[in-house]
PDB file of N, CA and C in Angstrom:
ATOM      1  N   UNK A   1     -34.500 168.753  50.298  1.00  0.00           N
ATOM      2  CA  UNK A   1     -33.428 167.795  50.095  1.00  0.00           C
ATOM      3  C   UNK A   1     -32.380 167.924  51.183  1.00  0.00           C
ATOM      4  N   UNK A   2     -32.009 166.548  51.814  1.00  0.00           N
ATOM      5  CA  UNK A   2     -30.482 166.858  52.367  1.00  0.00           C
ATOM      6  C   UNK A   2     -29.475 166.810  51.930  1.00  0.00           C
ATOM      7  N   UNK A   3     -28.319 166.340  52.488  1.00  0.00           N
ATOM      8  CA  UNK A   3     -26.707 166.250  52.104  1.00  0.00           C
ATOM      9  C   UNK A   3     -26.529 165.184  53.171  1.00  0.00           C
ATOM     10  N   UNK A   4     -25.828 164.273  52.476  1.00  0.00           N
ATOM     11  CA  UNK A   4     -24.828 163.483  52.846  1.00  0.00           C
ATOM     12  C   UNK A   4     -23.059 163.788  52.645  1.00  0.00           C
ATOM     13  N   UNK A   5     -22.733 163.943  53.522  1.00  0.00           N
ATOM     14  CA  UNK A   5     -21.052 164.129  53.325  1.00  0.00           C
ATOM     15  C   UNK A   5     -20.177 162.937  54.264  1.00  0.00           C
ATOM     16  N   UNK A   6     -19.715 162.459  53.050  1.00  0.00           N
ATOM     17  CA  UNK A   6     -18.959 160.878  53.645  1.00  0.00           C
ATOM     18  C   UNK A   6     -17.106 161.624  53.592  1.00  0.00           C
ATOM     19  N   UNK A   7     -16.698 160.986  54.879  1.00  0.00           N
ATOM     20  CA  UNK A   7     -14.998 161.157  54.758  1.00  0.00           C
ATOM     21  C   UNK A   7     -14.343 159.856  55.452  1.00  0.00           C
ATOM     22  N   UNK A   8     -13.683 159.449  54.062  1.00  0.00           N
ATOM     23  CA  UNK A   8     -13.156 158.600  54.097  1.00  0.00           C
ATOM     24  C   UNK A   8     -11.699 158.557  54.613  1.00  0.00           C
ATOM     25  N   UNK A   9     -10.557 157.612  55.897  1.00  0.00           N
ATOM     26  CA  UNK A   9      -9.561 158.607  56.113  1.00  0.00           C
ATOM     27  C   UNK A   9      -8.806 157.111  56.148  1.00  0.00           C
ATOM     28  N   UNK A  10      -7.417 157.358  55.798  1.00  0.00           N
ATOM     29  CA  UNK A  10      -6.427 156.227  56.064  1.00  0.00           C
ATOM     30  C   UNK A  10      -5.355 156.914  57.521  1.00  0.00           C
ATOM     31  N   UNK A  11      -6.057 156.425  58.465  1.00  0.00           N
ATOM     32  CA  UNK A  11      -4.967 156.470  59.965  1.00  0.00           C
ATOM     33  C   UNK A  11      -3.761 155.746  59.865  1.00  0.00           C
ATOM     34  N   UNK A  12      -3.104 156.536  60.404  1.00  0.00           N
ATOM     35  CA  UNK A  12      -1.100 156.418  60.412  1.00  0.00           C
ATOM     36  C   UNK A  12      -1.122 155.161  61.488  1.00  0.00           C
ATOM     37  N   UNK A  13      -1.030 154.179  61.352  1.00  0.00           N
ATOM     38  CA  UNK A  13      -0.834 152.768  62.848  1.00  0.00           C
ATOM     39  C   UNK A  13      -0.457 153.110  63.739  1.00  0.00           C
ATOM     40  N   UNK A  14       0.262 154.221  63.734  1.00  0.00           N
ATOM     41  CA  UNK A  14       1.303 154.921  65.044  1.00  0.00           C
ATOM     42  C   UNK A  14      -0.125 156.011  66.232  1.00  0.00           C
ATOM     43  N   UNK A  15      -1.141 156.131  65.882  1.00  0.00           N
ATOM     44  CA  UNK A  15      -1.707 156.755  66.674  1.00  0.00           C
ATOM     45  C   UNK A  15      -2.055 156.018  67.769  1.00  0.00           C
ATOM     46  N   UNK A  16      -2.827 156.611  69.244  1.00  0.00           N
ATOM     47  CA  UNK A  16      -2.598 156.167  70.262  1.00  0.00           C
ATOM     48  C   UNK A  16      -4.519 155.929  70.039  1.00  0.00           C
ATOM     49  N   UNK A  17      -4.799 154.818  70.840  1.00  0.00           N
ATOM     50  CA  UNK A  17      -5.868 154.306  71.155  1.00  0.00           C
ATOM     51  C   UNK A  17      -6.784 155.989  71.531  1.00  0.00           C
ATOM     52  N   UNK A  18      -6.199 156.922  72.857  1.00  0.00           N
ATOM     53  CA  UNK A  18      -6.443 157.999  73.648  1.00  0.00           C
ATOM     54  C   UNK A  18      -7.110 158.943  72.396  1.00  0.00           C
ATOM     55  N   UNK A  19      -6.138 159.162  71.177  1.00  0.00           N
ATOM     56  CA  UNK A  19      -6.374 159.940  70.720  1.00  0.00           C
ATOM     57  C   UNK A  19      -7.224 159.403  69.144  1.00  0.00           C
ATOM     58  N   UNK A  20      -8.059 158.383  69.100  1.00  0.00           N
ATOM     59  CA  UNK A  20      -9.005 157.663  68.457  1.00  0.00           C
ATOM     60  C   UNK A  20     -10.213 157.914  69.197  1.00  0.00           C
ATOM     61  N   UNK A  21     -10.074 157.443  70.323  1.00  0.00           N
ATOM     62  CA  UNK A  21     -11.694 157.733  71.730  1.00  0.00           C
ATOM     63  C   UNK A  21     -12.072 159.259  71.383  1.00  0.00           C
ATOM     64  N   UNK A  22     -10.713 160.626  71.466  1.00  0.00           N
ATOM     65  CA  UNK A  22     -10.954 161.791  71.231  1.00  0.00           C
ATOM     66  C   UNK A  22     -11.631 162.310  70.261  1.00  0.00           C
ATOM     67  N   UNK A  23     -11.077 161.562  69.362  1.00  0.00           N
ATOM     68  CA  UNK A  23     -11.541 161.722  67.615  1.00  0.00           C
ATOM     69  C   UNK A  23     -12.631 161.230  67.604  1.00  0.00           C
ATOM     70  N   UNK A  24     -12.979 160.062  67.951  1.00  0.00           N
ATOM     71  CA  UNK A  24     -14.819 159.074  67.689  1.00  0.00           C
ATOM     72  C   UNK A  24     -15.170 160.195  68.327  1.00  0.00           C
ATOM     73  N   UNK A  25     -15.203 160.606  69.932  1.00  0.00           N
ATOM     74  CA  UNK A  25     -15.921 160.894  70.418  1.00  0.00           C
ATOM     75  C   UNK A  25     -16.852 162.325  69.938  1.00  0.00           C
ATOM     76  N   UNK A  26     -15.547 163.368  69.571  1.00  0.00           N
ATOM     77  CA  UNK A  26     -15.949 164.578  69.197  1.00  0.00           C
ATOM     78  C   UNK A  26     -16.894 164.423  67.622  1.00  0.00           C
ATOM     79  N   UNK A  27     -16.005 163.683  66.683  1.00  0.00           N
ATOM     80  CA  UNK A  27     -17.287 163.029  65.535  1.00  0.00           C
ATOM     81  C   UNK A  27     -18.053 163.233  65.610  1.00  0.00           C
ATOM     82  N   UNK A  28     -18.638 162.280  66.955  1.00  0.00           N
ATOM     83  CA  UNK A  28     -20.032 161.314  66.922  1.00  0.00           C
ATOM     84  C   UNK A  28     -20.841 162.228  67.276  1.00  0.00           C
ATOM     85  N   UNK A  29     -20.179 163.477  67.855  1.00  0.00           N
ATOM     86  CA  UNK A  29     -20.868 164.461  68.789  1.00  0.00           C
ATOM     87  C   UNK A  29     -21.096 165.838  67.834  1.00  0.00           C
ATOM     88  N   UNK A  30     -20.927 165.848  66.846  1.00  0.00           N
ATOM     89  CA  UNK A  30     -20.872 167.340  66.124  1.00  0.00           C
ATOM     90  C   UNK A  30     -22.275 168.159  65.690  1.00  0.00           C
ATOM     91  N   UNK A  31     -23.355 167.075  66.063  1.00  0.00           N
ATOM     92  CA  UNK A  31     -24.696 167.420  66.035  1.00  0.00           C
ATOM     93  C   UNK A  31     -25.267 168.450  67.203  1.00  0.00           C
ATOM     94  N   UNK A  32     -24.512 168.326  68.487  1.00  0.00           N
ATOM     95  CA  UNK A  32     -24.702 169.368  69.678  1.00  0.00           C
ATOM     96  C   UNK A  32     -23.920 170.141  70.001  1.00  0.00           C
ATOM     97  N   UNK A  33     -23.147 170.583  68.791  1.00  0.00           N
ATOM     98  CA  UNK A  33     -22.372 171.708  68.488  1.00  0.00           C
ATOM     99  C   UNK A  33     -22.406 172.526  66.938  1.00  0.00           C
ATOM    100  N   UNK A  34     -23.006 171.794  66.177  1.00  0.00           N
ATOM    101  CA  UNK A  34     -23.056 172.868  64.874  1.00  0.00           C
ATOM    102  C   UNK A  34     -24.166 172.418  64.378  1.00  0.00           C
ATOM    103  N   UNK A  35     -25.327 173.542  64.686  1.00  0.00           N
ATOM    104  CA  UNK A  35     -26.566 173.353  64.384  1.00  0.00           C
ATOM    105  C   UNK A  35     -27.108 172.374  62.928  1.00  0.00           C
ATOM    106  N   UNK A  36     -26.609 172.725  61.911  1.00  0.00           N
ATOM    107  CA  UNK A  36     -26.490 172.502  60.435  1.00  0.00           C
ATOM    108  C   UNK A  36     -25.927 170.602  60.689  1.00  0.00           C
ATOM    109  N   UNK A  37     -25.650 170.021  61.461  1.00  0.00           N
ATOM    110  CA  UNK A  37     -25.627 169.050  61.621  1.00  0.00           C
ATOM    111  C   UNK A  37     -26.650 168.005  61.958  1.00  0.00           C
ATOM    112  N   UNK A  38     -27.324 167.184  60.979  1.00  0.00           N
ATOM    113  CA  UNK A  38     -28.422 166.255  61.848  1.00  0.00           C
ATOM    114  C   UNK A  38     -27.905 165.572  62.654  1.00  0.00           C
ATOM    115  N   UNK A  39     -26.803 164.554  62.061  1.00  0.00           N
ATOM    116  CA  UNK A  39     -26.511 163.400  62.760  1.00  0.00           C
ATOM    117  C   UNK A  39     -25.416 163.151  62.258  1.00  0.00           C
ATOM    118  N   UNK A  40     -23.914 162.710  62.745  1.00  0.00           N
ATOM    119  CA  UNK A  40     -23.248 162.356  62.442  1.00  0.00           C
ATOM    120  C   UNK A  40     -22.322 160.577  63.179  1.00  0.00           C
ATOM    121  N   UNK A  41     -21.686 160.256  62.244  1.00  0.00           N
ATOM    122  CA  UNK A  41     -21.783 158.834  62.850  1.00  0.00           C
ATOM    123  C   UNK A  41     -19.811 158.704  61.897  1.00  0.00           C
ATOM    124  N   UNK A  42     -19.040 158.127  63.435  1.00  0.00           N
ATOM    125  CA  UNK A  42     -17.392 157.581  62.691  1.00  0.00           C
ATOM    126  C   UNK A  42     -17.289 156.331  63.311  1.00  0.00           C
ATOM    127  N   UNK A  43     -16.752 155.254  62.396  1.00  0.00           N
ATOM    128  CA  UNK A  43     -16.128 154.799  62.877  1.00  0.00           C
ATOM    129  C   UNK A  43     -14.884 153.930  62.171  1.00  0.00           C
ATOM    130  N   UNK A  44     -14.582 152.794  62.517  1.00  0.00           N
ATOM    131  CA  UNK A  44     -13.535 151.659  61.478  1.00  0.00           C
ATOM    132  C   UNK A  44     -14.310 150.636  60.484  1.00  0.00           C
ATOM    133  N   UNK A  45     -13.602 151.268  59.618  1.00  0.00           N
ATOM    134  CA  UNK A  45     -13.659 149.768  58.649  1.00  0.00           C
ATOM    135  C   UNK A  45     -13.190 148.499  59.348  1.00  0.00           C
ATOM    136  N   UNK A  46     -14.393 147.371  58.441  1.00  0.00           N
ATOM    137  CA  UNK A  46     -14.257 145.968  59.493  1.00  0.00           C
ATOM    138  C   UNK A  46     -13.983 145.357  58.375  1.00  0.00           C
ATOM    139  N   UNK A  47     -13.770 146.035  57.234  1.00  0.00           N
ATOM    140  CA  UNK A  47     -13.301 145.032  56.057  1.00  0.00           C
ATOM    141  C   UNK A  47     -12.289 145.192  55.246  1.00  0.00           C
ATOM    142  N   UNK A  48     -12.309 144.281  54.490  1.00  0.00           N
ATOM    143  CA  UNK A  48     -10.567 144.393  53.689  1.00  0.00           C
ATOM    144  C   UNK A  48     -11.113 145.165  52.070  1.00  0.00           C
ATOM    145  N   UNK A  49     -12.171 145.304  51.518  1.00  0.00           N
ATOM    146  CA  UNK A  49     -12.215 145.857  51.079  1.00  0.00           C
ATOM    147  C   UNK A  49     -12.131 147.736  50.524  1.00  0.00           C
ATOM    148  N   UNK A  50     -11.613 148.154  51.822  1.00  0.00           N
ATOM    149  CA  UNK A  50     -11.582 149.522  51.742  1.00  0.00           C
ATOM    150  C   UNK A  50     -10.213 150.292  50.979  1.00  0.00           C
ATOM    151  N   UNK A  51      -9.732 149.765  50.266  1.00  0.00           N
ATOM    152  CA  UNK A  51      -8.504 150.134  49.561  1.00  0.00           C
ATOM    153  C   UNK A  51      -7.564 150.719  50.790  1.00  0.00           C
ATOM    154  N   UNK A  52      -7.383 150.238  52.022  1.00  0.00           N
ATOM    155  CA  UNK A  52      -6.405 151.174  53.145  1.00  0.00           C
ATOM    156  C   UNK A  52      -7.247 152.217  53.779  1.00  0.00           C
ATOM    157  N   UNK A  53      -8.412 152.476  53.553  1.00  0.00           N
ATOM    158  CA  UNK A  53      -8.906 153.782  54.084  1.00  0.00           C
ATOM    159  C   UNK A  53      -9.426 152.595  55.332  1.00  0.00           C
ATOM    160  N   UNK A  54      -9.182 153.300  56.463  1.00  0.00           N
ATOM    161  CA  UNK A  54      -9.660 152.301  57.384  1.00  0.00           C
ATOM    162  C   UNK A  54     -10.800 152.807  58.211  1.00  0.00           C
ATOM    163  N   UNK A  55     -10.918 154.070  57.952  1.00  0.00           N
ATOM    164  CA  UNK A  55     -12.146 154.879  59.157  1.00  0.00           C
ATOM    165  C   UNK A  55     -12.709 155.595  58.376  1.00  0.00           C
ATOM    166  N   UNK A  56     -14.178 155.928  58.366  1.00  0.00           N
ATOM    167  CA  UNK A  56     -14.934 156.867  58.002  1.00  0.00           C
ATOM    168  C   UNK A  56     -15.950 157.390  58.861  1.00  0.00           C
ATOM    169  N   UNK A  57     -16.477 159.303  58.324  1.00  0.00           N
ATOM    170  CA  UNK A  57     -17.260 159.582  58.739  1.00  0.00           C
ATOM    171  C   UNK A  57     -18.546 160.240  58.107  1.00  0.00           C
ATOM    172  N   UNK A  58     -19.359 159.733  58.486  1.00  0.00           N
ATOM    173  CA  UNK A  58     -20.304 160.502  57.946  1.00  0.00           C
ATOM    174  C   UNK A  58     -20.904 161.321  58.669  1.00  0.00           C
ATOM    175  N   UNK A  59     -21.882 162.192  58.051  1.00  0.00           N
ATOM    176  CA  UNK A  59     -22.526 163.785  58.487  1.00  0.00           C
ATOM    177  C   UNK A  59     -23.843 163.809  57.773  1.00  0.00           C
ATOM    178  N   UNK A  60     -24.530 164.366  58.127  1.00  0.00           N
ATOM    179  CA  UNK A  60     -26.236 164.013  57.478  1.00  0.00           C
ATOM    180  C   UNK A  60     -26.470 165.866  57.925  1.00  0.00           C
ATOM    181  N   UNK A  61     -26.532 166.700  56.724  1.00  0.00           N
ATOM    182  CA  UNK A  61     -26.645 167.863  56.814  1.00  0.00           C
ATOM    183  C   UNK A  61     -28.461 168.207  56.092  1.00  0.00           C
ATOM    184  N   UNK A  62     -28.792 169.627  56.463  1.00  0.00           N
ATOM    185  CA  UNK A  62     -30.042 169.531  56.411  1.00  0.00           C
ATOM    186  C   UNK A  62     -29.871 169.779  54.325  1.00  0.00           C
ATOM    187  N   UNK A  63     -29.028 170.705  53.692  1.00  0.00           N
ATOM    188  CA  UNK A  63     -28.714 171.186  52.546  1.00  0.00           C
ATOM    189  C   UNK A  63     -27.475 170.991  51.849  1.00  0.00           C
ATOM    190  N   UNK A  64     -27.005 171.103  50.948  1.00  0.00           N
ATOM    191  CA  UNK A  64     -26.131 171.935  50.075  1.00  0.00           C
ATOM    192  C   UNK A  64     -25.867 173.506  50.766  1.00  0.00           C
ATOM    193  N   UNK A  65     -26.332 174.391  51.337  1.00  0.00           N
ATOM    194  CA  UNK A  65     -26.299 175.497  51.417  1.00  0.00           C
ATOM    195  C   UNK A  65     -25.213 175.454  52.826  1.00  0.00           C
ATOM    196  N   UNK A  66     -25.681 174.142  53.655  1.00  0.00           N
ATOM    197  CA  UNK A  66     -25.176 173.888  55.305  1.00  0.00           C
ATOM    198  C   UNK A  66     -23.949 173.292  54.722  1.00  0.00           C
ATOM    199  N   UNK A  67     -23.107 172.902  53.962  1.00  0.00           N
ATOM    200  CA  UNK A  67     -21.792 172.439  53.789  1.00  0.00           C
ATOM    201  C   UNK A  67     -20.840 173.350  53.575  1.00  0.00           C
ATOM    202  N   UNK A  68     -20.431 174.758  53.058  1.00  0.00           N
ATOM    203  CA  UNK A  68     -19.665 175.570  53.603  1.00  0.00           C
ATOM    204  C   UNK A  68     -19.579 175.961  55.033  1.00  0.00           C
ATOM    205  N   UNK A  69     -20.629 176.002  55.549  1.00  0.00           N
ATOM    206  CA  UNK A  69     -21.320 176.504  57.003  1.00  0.00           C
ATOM    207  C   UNK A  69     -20.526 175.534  58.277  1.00  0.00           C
ATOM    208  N   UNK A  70     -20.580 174.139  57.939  1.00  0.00           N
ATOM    209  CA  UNK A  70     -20.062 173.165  58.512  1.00  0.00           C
ATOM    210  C   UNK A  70     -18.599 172.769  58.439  1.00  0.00           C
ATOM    211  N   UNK A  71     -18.052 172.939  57.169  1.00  0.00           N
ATOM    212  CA  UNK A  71     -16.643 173.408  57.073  1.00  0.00           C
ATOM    213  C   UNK A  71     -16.262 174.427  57.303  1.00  0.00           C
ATOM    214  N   UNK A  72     -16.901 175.474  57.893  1.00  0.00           N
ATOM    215  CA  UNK A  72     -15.901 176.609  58.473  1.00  0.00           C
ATOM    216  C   UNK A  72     -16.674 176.453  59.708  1.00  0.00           C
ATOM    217  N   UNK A  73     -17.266 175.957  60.012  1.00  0.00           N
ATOM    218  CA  UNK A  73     -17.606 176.157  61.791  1.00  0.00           C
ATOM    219  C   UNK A  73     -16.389 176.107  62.759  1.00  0.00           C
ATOM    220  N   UNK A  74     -16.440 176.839  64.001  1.00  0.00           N
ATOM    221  CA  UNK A  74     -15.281 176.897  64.638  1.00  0.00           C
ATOM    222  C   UNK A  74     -15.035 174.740  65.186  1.00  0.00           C
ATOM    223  N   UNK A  75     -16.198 174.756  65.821  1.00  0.00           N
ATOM    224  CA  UNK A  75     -16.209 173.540  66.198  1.00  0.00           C
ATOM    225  C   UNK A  75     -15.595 172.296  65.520  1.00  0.00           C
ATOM    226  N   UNK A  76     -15.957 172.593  63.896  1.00  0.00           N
ATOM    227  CA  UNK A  76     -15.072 171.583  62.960  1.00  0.00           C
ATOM    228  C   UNK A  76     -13.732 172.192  62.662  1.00  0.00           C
ATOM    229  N   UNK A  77     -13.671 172.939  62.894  1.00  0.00           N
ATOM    230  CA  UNK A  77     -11.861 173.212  62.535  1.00  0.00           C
ATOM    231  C   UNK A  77     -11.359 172.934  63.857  1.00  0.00           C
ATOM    232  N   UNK A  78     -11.820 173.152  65.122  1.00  0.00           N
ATOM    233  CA  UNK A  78     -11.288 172.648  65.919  1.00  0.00           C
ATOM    234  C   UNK A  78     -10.800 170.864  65.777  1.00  0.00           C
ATOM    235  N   UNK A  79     -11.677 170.501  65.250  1.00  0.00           N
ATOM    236  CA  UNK A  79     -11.366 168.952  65.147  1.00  0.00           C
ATOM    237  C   UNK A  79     -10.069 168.796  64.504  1.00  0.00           C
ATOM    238  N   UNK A  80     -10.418 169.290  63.854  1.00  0.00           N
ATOM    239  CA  UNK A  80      -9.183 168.888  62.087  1.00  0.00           C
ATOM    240  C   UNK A  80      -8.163 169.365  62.682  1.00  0.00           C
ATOM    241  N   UNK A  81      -8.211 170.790  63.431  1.00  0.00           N
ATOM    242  CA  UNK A  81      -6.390 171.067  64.213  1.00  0.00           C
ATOM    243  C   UNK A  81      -6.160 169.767  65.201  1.00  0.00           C
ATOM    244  N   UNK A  82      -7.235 169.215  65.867  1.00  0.00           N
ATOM    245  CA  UNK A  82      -6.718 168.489  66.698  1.00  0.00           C
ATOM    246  C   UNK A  82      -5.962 166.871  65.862  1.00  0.00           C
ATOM    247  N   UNK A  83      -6.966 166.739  65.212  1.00  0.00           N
ATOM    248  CA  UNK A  83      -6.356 165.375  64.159  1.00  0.00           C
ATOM    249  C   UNK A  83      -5.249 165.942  63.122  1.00  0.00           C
ATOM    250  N   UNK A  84      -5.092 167.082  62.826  1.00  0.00           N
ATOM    251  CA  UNK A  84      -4.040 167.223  62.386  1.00  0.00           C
ATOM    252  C   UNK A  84      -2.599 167.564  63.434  1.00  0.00           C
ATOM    253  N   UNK A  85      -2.320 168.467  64.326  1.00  0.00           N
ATOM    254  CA  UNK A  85      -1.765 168.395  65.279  1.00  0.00           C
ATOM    255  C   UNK A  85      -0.665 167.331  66.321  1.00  0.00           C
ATOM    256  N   UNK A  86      -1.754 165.836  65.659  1.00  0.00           N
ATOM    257  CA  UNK A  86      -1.094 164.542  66.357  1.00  0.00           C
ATOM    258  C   UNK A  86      -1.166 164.040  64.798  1.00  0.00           C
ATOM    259  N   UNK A  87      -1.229 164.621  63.809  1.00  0.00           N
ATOM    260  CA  UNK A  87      -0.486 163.882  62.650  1.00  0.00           C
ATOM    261  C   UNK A  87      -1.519 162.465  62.845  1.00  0.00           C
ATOM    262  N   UNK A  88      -2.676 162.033  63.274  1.00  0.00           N
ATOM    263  CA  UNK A  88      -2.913 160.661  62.550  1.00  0.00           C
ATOM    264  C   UNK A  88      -3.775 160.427  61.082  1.00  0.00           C
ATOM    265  N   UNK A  89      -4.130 161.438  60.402  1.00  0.00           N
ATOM    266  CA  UNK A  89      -4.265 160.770  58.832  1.00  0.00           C
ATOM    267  C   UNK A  89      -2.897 160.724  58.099  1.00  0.00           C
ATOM    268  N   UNK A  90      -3.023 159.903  57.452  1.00  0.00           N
ATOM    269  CA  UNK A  90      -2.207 159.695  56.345  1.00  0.00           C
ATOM    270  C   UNK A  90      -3.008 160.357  54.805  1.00  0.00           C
ATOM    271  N   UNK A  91      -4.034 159.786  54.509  1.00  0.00           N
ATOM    272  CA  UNK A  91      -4.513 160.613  53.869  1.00  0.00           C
ATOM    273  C   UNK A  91      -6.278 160.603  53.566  1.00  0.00           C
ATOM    274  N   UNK A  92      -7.400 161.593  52.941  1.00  0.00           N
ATOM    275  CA  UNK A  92      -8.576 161.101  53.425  1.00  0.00           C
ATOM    276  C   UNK A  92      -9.007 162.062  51.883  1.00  0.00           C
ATOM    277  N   UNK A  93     -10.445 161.200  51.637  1.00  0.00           N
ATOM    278  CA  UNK A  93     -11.365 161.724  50.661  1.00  0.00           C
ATOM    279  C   UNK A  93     -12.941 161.664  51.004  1.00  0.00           C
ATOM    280  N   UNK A  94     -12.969 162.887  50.696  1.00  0.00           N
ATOM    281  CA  UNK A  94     -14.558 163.197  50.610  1.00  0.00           C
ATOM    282  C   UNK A  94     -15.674 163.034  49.515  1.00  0.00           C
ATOM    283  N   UNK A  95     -16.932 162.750  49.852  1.00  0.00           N
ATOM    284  CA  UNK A  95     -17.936 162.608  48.796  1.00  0.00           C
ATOM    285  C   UNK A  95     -19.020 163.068  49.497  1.00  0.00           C
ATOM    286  N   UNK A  96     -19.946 164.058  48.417  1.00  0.00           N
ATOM    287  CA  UNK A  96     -21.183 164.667  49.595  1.00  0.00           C
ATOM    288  C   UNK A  96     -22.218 164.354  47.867  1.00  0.00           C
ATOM    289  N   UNK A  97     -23.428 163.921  48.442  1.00  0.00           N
ATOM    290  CA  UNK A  97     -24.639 163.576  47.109  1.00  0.00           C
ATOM    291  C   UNK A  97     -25.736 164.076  48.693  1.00  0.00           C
ATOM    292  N   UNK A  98     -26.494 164.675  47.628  1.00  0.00           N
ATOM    293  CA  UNK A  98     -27.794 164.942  47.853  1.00  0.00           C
ATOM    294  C   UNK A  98     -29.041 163.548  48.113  1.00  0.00           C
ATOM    295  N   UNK A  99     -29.829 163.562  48.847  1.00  0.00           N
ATOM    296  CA  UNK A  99     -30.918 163.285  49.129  1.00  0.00           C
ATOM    297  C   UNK A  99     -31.964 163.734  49.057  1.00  0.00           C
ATOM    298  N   UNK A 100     -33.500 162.970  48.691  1.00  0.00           N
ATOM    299  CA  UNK A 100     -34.372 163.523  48.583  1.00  0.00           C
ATOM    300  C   UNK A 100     -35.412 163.202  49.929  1.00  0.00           C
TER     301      UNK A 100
END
């Protein structure tokens, strides 16, 4: 079985284009830095249905066992200091379900 882990995030309007490219980019990229990663994929909501959450990301992990592993990787905390650091969430929720 895998893991899916979805994060859902509401961005502050005040962030800079520079530091969105930074953020997609490192995202999109977390598969050739933390093994336990298949594939990961961010980007914007294109619809009005998202209650304000305007960006999400998802992560396609091999387990349940790889989701502590991936939240403490240096590589993902590096992220989160950097998106936290310039302050652009406002606020974000997670959901992770299994696959067969």
């Amino acid at each position: 079985m895998g893991l899916i882990h979805i994060v859902l995030f509401k961005l502050k309007p005040t962030f800079s284009v520079q530091t969105f490219e930074q953020a997609s980019s490192s995202l999109n990229k977390m598969s050739s830095h933390i093994p336990q990663v298949k594939h990961s994929s961010f980007g914007k909501n294109l619809t009005q249905r998202g209650k304000g959450y305007t960006h999400a990301v998802v992560v396609e992990l091999g387990s349940m066992d790889d989701l502590p592993i991936y939240i403490d990787h240096p590589h993902h905390q590096a992220i989160l200091k950097d998106l936290k650091e310039v302050m652009i969430i406002e606020d974000s929720i997670a959901v992770d379900y299994e696959t067969s």
